[in-house]
N, C-alpha and C. Protein backbone atom coordinates (compact mmCIF):
# COMPACT_ATOMS: atom_id res chain seq x y z
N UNK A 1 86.35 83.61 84.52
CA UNK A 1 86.64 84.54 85.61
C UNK A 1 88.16 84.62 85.80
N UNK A 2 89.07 85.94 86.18
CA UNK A 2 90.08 85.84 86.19
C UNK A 2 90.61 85.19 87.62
N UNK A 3 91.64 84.76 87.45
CA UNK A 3 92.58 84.37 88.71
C UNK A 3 92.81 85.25 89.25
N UNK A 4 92.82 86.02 90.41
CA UNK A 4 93.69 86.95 91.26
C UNK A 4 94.49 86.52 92.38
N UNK A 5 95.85 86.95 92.12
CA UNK A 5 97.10 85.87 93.21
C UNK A 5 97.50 86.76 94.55
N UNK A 6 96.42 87.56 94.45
CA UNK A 6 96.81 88.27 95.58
C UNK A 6 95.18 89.83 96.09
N UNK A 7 95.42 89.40 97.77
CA UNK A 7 94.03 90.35 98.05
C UNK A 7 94.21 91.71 97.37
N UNK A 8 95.04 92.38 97.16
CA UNK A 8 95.14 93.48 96.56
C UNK A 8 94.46 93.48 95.60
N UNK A 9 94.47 92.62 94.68
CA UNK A 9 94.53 92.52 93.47
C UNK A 9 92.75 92.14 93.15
N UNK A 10 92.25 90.89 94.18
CA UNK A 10 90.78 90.58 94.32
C UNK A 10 89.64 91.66 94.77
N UNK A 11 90.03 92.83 95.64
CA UNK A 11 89.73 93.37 96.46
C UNK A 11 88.23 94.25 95.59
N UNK A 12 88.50 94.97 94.35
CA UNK A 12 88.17 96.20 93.89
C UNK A 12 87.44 95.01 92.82
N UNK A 13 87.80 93.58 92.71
CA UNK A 13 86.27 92.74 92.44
C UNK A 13 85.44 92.63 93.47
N UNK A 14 86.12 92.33 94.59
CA UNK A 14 85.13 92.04 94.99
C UNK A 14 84.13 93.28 96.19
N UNK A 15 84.56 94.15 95.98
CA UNK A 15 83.62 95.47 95.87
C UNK A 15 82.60 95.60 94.65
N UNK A 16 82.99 95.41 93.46
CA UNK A 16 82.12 95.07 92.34
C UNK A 16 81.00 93.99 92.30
N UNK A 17 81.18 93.03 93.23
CA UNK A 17 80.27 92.30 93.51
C UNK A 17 79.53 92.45 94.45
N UNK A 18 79.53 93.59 94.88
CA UNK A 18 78.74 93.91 96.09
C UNK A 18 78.15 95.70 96.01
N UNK A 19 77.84 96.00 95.30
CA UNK A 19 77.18 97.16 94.18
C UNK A 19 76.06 97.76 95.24
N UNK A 20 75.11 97.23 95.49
CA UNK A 20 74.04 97.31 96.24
C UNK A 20 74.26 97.84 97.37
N UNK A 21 73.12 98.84 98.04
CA UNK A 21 73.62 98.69 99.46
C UNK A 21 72.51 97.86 100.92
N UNK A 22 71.68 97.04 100.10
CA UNK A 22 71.50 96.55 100.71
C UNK A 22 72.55 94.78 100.60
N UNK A 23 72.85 94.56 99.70
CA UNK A 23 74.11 93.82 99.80
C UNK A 23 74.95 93.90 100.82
N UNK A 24 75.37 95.22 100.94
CA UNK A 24 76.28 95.34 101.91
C UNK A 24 75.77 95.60 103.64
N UNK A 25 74.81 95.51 103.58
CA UNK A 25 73.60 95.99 104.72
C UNK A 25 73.66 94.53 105.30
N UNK A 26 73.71 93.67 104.80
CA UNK A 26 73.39 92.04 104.89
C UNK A 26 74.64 91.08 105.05
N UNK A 27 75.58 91.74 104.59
CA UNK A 27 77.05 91.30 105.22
C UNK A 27 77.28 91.74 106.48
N UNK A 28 77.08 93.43 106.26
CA UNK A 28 77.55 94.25 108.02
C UNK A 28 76.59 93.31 108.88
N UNK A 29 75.51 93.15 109.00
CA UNK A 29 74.75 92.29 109.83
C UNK A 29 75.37 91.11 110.05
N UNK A 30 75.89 90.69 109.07
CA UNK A 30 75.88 88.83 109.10
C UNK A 30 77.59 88.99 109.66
N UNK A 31 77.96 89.76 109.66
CA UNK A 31 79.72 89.91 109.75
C UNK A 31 79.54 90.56 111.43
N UNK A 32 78.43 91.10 111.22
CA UNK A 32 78.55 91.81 113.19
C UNK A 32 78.27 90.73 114.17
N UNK A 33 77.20 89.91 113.77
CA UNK A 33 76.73 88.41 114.21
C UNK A 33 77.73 87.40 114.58
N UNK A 34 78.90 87.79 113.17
CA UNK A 34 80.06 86.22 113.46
C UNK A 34 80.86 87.19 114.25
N UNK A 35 81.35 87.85 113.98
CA UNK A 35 82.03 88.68 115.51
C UNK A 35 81.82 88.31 116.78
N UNK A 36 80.20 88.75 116.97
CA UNK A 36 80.04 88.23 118.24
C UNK A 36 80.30 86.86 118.61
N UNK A 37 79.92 85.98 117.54
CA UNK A 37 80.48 84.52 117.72
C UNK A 37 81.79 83.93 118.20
N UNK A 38 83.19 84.88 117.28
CA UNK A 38 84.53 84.62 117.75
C UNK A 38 84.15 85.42 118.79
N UNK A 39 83.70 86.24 119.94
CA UNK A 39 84.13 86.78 120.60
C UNK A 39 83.75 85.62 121.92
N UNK A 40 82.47 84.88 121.64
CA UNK A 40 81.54 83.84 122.46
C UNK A 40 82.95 83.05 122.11
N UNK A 41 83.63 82.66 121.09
CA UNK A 41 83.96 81.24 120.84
C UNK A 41 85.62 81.80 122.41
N UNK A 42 86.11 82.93 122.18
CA UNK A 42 87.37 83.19 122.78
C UNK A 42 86.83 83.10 124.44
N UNK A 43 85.80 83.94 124.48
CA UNK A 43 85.83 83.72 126.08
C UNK A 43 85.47 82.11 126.50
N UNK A 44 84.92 81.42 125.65
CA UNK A 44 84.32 79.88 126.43
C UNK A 44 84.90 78.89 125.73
N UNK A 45 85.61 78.78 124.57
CA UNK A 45 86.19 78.35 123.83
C UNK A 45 86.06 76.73 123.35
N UNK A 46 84.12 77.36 123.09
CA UNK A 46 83.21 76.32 123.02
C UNK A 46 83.13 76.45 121.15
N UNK A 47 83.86 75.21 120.73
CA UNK A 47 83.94 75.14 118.87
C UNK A 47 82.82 75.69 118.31
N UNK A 48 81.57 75.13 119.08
CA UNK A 48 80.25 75.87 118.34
C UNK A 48 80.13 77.22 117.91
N UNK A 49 80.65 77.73 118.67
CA UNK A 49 80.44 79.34 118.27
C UNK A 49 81.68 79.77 117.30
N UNK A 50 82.19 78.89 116.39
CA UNK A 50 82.83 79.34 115.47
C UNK A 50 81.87 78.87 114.30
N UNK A 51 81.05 77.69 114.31
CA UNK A 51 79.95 77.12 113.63
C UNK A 51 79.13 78.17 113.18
N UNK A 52 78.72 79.07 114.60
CA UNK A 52 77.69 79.85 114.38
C UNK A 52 77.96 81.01 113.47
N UNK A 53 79.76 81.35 113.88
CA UNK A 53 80.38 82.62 113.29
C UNK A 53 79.73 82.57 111.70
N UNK A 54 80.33 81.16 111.16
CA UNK A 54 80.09 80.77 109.61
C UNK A 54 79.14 80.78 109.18
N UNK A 55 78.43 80.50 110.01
CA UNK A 55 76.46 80.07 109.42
C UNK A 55 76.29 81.37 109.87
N UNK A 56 76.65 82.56 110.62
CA UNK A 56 75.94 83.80 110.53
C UNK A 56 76.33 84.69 109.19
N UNK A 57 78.04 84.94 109.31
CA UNK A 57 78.37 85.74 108.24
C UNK A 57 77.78 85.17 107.07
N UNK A 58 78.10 83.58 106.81
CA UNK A 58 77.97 83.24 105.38
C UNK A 58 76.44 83.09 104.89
N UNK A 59 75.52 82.77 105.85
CA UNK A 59 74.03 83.22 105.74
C UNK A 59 73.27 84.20 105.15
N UNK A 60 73.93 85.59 106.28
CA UNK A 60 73.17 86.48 105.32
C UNK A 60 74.02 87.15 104.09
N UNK A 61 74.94 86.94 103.90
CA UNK A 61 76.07 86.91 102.56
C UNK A 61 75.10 86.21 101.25
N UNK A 62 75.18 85.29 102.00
CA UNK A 62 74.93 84.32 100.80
C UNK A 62 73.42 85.25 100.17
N UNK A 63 72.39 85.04 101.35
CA UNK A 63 70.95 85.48 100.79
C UNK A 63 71.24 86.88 100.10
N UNK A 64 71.78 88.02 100.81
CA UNK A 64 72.21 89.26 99.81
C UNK A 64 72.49 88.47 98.92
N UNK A 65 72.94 87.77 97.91
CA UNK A 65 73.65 87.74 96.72
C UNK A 65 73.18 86.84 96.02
N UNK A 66 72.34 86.09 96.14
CA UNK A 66 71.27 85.37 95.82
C UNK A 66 70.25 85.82 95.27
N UNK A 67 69.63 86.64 96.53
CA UNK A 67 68.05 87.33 96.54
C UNK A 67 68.32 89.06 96.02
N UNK A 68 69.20 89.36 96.18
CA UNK A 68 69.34 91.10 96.07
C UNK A 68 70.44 91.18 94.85
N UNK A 69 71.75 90.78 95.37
CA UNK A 69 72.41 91.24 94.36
C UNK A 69 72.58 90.51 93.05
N UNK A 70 71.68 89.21 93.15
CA UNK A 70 71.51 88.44 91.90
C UNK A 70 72.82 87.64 90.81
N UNK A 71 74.08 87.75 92.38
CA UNK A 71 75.77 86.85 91.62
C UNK A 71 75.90 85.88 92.30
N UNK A 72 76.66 85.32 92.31
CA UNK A 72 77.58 84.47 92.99
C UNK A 72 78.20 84.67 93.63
N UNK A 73 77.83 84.08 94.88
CA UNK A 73 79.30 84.70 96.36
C UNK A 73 80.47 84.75 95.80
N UNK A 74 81.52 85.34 95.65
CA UNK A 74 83.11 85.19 95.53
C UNK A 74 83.35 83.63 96.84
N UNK A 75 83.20 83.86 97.75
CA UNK A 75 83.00 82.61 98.24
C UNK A 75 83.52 81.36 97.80
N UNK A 76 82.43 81.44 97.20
CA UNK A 76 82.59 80.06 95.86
C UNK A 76 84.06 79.55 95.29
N UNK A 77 84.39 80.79 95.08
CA UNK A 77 85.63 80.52 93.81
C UNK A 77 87.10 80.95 94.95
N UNK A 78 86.60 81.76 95.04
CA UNK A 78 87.95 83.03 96.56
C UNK A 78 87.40 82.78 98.00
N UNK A 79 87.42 81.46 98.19
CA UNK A 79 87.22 81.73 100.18
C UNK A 79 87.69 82.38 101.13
N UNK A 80 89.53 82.46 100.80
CA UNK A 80 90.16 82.99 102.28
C UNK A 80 89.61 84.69 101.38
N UNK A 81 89.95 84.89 100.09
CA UNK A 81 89.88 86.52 100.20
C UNK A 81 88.79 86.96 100.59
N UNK A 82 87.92 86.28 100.04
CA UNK A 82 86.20 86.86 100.42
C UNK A 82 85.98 87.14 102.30
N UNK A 83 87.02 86.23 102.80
CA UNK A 83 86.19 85.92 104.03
C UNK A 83 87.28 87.09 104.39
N UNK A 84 88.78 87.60 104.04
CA UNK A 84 89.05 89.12 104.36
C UNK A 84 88.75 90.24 104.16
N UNK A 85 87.76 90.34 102.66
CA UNK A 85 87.22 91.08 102.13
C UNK A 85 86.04 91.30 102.78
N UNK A 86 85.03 90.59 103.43
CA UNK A 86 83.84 90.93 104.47
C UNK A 86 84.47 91.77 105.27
N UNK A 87 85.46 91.16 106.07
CA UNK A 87 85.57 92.27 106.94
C UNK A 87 86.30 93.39 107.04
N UNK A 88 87.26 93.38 106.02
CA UNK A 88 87.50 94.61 105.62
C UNK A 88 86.39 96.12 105.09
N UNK A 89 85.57 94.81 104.22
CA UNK A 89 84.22 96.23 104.07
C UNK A 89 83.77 96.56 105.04
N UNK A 90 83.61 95.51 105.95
CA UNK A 90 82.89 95.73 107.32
C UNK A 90 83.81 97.03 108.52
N UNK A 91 84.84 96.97 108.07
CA UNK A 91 85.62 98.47 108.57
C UNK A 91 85.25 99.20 107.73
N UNK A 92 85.85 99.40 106.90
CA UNK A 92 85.26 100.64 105.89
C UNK A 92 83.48 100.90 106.03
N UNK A 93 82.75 100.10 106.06
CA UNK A 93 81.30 100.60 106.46
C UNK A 93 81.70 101.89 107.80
N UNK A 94 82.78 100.96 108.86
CA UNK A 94 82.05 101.38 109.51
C UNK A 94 82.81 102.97 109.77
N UNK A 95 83.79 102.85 109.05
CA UNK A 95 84.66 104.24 109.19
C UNK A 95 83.93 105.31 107.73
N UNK A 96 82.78 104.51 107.36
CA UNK A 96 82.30 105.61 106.56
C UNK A 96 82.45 105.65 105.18
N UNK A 97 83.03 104.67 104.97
CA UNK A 97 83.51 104.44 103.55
C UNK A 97 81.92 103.96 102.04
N UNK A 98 81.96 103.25 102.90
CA UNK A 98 80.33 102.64 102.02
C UNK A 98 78.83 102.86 102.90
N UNK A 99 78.05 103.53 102.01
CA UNK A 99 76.84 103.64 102.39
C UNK A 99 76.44 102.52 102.41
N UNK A 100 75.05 102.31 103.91
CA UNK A 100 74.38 101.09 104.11
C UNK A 100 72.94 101.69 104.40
N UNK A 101 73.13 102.92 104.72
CA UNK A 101 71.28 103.74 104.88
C UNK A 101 71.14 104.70 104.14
C-alpha cells in the first residue's frame, strides 16, 4: 500500500475505499452519532461521551467495510486521515456531493 504524507494526497483513496453507498450511508450514521457525542462530551464534559463518539463513528465504519464494502478500514493503516476524511465526506454528503439514497 502506498504511503501518503499528506490529506490531500490520501483523500481520493480514501473515497476509493468507500465505493458503495451504503458504505457511506453507515459512516453518515456512525459520524452523525459521534457528533452528537462531542457535542454531549462539550456541554458536560463527561470523558465518556468521547468513548461513545469512537465506538459510534468507528462501529458502524468498521461494519460498512467489513460486511458491505468487503476492505479494510483505512483506519488501520491512516488514523488521523481517515478520522478527517469521515468527516469531511460527511460534509460533502451533506452538501450533496455523494449519494446515500
Amino acid at each position: 500500500m502506498e504511503r501518503y504524507k499528506t490529506f490531500k494526497e490520501f483523500y481520493p483513496y480514501y473515497l476509493s475505499e468507500h465505493d458503495n453507498k451504503y458504505t457511506k450511508l453507515l459512516h453518515f450514521i456512525g459520524t452523525s452519532f459521534a457528533i452528537f457525542f462531542y457535542v454531549q462530551f462539550f456541554l458536560t464534559f463527561n470523558f465518556l461521551y468521547l468513548i461513545y463518539s469512537l465506538l459510534a463513528g468507528y462501529g458502524f465504519a468498521w461494519v460498512a467495510h467489513f460486511f458491505v464494502e468487503h476492505n479494510k478500514p483505512a483506519t488501520f493503516t491512516y488514523p488521523f486521515y481517515s478520522f478527517i476524511g469521515d468527516h469531511k465526506m460527511y460534509i460533502e454528503i451533506l452538501l450533496g456531493k455523494h449519494k446515500i439514497f
